[in-house]
N, C-alpha and C. Protein backbone atom coordinates (compact mmCIF):
# COMPACT_ATOMS: atom_id res chain seq x y z
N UNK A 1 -2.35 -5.02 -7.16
CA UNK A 1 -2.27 -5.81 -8.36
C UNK A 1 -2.62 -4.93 -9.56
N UNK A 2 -1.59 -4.49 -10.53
CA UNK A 2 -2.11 -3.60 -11.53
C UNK A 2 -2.57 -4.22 -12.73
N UNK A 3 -2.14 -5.18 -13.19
CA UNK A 3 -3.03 -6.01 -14.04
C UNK A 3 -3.39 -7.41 -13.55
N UNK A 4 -4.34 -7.01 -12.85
CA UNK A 4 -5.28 -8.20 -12.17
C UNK A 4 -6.38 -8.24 -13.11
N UNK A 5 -6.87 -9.83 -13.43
CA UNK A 5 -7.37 -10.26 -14.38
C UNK A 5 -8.72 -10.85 -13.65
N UNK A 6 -8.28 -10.99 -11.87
CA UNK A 6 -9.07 -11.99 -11.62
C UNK A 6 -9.54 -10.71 -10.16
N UNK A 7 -10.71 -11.37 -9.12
CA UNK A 7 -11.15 -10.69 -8.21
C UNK A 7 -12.00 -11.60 -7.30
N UNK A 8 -12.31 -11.04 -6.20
CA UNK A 8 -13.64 -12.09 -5.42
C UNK A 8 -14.02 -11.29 -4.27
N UNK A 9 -15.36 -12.29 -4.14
CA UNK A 9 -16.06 -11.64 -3.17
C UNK A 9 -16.49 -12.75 -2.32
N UNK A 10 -16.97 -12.29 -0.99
CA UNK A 10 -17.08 -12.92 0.10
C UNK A 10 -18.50 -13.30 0.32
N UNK A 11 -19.25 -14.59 0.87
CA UNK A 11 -20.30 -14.48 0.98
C UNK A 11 -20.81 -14.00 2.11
N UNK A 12 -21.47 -13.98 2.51
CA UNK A 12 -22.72 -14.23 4.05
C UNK A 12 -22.28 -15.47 4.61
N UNK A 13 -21.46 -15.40 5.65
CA UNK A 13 -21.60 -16.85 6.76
C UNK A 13 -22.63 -17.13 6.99
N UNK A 14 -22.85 -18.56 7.33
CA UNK A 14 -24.59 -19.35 7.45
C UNK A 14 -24.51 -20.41 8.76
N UNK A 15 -24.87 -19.94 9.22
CA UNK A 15 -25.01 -20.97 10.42
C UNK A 15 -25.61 -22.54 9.94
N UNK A 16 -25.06 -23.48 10.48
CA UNK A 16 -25.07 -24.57 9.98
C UNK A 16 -24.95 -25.60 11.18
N UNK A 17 -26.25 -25.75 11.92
CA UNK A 17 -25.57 -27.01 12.93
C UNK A 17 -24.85 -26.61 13.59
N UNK A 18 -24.75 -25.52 14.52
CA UNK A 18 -23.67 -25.17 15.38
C UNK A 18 -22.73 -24.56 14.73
N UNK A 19 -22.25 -24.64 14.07
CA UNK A 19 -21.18 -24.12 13.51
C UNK A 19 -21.39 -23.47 12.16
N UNK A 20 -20.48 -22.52 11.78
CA UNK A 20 -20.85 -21.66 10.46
C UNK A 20 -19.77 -21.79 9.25
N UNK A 21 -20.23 -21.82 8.29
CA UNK A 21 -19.93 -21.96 6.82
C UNK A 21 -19.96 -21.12 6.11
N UNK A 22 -19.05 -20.82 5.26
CA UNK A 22 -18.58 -19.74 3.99
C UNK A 22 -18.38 -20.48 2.74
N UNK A 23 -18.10 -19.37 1.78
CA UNK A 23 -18.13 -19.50 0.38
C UNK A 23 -17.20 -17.63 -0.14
N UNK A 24 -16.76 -18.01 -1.56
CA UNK A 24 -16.21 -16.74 -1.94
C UNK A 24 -16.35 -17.15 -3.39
N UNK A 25 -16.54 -15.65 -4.14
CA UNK A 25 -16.77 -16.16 -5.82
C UNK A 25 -15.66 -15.36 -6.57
N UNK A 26 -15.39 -16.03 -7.09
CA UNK A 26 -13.82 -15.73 -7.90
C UNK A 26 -14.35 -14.91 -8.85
N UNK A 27 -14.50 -14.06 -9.62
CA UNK A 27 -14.72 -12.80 -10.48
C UNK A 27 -13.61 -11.96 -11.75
N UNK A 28 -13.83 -12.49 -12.90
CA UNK A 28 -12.97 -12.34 -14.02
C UNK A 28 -13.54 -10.87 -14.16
N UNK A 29 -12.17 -10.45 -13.61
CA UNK A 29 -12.44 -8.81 -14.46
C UNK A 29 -11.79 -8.58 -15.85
N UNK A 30 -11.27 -9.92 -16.48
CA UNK A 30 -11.01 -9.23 -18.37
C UNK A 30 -11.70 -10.26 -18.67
N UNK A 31 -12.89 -9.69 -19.68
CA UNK A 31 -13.86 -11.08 -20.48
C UNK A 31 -13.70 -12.09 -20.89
N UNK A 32 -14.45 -12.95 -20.62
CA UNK A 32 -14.01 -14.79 -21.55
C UNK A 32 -14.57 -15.66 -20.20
N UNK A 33 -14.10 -15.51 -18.75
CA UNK A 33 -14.69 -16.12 -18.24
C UNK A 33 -15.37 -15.92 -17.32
N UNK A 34 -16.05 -16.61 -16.57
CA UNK A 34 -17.08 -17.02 -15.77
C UNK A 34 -17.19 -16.79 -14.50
N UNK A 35 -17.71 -16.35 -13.35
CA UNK A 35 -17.73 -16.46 -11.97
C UNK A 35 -17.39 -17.73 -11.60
N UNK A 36 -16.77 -17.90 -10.36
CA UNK A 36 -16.91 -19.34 -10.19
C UNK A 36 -17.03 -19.35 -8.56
N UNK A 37 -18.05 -20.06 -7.90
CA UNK A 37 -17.78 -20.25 -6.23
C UNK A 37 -17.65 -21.15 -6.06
N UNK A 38 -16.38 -20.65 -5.06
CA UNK A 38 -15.76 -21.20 -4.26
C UNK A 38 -16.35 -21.73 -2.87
N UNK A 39 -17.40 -23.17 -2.05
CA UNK A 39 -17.13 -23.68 -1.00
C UNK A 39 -16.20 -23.87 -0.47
N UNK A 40 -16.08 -23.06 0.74
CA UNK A 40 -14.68 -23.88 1.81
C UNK A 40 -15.79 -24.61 2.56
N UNK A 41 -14.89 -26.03 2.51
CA UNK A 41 -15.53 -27.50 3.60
C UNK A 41 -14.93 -27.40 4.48
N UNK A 42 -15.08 -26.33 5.22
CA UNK A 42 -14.47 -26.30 6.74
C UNK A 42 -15.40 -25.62 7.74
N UNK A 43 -15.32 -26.04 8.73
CA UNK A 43 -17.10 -25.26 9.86
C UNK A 43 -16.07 -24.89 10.72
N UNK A 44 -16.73 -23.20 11.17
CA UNK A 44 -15.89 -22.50 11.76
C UNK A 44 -16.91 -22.24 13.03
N UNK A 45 -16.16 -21.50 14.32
CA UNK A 45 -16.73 -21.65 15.68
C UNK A 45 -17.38 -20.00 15.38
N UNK A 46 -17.19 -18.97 14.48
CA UNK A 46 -17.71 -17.67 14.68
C UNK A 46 -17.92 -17.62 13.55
N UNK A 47 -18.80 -16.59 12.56
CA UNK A 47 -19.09 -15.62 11.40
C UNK A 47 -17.69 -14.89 11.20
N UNK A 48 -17.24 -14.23 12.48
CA UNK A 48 -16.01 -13.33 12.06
C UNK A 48 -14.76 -14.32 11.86
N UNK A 49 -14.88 -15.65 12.22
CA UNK A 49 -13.56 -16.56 11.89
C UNK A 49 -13.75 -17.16 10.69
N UNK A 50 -14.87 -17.16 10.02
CA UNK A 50 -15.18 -18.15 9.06
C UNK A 50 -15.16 -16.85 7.82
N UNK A 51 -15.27 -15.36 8.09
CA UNK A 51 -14.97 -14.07 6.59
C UNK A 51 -13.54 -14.32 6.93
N UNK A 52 -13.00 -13.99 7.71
CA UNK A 52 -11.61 -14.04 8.03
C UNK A 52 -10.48 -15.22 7.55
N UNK A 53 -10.88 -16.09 7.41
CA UNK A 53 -10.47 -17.29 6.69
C UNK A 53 -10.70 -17.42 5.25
N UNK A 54 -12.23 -17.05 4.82
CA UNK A 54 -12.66 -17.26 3.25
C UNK A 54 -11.61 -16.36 2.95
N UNK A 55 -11.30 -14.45 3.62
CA UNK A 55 -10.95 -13.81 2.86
C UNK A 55 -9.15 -13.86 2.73
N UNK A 56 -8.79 -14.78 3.67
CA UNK A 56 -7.23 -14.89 3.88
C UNK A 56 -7.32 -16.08 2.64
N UNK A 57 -8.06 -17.06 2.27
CA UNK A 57 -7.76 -17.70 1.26
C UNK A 57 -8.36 -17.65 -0.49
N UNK A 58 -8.92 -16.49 -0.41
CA UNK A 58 -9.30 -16.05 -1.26
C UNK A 58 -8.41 -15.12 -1.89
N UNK A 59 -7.51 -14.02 -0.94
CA UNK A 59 -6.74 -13.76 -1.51
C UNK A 59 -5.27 -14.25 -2.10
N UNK A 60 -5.00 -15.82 -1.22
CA UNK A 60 -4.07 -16.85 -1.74
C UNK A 60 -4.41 -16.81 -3.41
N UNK A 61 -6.05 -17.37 -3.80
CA UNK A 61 -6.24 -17.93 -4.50
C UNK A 61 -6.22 -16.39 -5.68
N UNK A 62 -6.79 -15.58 -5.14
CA UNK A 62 -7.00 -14.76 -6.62
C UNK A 62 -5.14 -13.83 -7.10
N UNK A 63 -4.25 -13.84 -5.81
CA UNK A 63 -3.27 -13.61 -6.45
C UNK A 63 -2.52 -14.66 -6.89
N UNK A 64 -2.74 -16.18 -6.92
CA UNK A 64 -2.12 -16.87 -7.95
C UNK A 64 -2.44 -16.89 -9.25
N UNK A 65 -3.93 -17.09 -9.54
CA UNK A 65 -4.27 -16.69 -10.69
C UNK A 65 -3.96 -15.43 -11.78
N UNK A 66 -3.64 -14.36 -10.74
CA UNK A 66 -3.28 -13.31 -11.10
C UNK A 66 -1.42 -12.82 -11.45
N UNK A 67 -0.81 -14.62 -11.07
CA UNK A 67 0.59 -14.47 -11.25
C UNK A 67 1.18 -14.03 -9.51
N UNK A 68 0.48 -13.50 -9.30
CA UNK A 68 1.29 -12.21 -7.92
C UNK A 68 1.48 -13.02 -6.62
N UNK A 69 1.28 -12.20 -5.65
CA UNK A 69 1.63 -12.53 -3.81
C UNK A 69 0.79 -12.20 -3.34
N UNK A 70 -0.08 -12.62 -2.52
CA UNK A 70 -1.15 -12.21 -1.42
C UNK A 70 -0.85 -10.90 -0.64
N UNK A 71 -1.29 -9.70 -0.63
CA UNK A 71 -0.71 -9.26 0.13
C UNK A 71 -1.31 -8.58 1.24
N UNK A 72 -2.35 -9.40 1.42
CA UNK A 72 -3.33 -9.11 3.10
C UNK A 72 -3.61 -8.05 3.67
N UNK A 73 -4.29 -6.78 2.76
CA UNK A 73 -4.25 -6.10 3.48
C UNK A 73 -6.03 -5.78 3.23
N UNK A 74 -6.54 -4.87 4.58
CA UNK A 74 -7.80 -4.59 4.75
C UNK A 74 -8.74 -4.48 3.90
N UNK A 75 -9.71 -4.17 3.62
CA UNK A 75 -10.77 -3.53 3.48
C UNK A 75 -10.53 -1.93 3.13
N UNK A 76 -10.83 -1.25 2.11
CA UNK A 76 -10.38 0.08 2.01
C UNK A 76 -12.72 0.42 2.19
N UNK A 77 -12.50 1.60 2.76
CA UNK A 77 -14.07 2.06 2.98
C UNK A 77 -15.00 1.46 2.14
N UNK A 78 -14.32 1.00 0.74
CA UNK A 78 -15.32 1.13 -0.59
C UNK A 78 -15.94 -0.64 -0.48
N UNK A 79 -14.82 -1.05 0.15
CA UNK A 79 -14.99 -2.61 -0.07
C UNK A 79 -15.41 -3.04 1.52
N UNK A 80 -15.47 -2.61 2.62
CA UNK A 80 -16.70 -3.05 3.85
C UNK A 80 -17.75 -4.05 3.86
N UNK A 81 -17.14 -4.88 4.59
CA UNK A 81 -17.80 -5.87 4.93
C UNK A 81 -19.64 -5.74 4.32
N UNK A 82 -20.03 -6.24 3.38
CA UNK A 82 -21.70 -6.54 2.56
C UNK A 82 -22.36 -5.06 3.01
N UNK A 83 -20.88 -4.33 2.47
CA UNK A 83 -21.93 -2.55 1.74
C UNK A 83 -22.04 -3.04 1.09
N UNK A 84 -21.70 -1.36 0.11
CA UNK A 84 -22.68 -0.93 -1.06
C UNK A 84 -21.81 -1.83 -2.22
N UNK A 85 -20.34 -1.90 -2.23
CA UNK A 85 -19.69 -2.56 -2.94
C UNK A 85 -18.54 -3.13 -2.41
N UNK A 86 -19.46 -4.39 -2.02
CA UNK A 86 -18.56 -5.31 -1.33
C UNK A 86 -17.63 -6.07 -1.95
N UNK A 87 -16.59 -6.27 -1.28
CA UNK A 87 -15.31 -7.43 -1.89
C UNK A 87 -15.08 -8.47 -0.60
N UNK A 88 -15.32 -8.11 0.37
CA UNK A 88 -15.13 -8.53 1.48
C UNK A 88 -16.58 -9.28 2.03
């Protein structure tokens, strides 16, 4: 996305009653607005099904905003799962 306006990040899955819960925060990279998080109301059976989902619909959501197409691809070293500078 070369002029992407918008961005997000993934939270920490939380165990919840058996089952685990996510969140992702939408992130304006040109000034004016605001972070915003995102709850998904959906309880997932793993941690790795419930990043895997926030981050498949997170990127729905930040390339519409951004005009564009999702285009699903990994994690590059920099963005690893809650490093140093996480996106994921």
């Amino acid at each position: 996305m070369e002029n992407a306006k918008w961005d997000f990040q993934i939270e920490r899955p939380f165990h919840d009653n058996g089952s685990w819960r996510i969140a992702y925060t939408l992130i304006p990279l040109a000034g004016g607005a605001e972070q915003e998080r995102i709850a998904i109301d959906e309880r997932y059976s793993s941690a790795q099904i419930a990043i895997d989902e926030a981050t498949r619909l997170a990127q729905i959501h930040v390339a519409d905003l951004n005009g564009d197409t999702a285009a699903f691809e990994k994690p590059t070293e920099t963005e690893v799962p809650f490093g140093k500078n996480p996106r994921f």
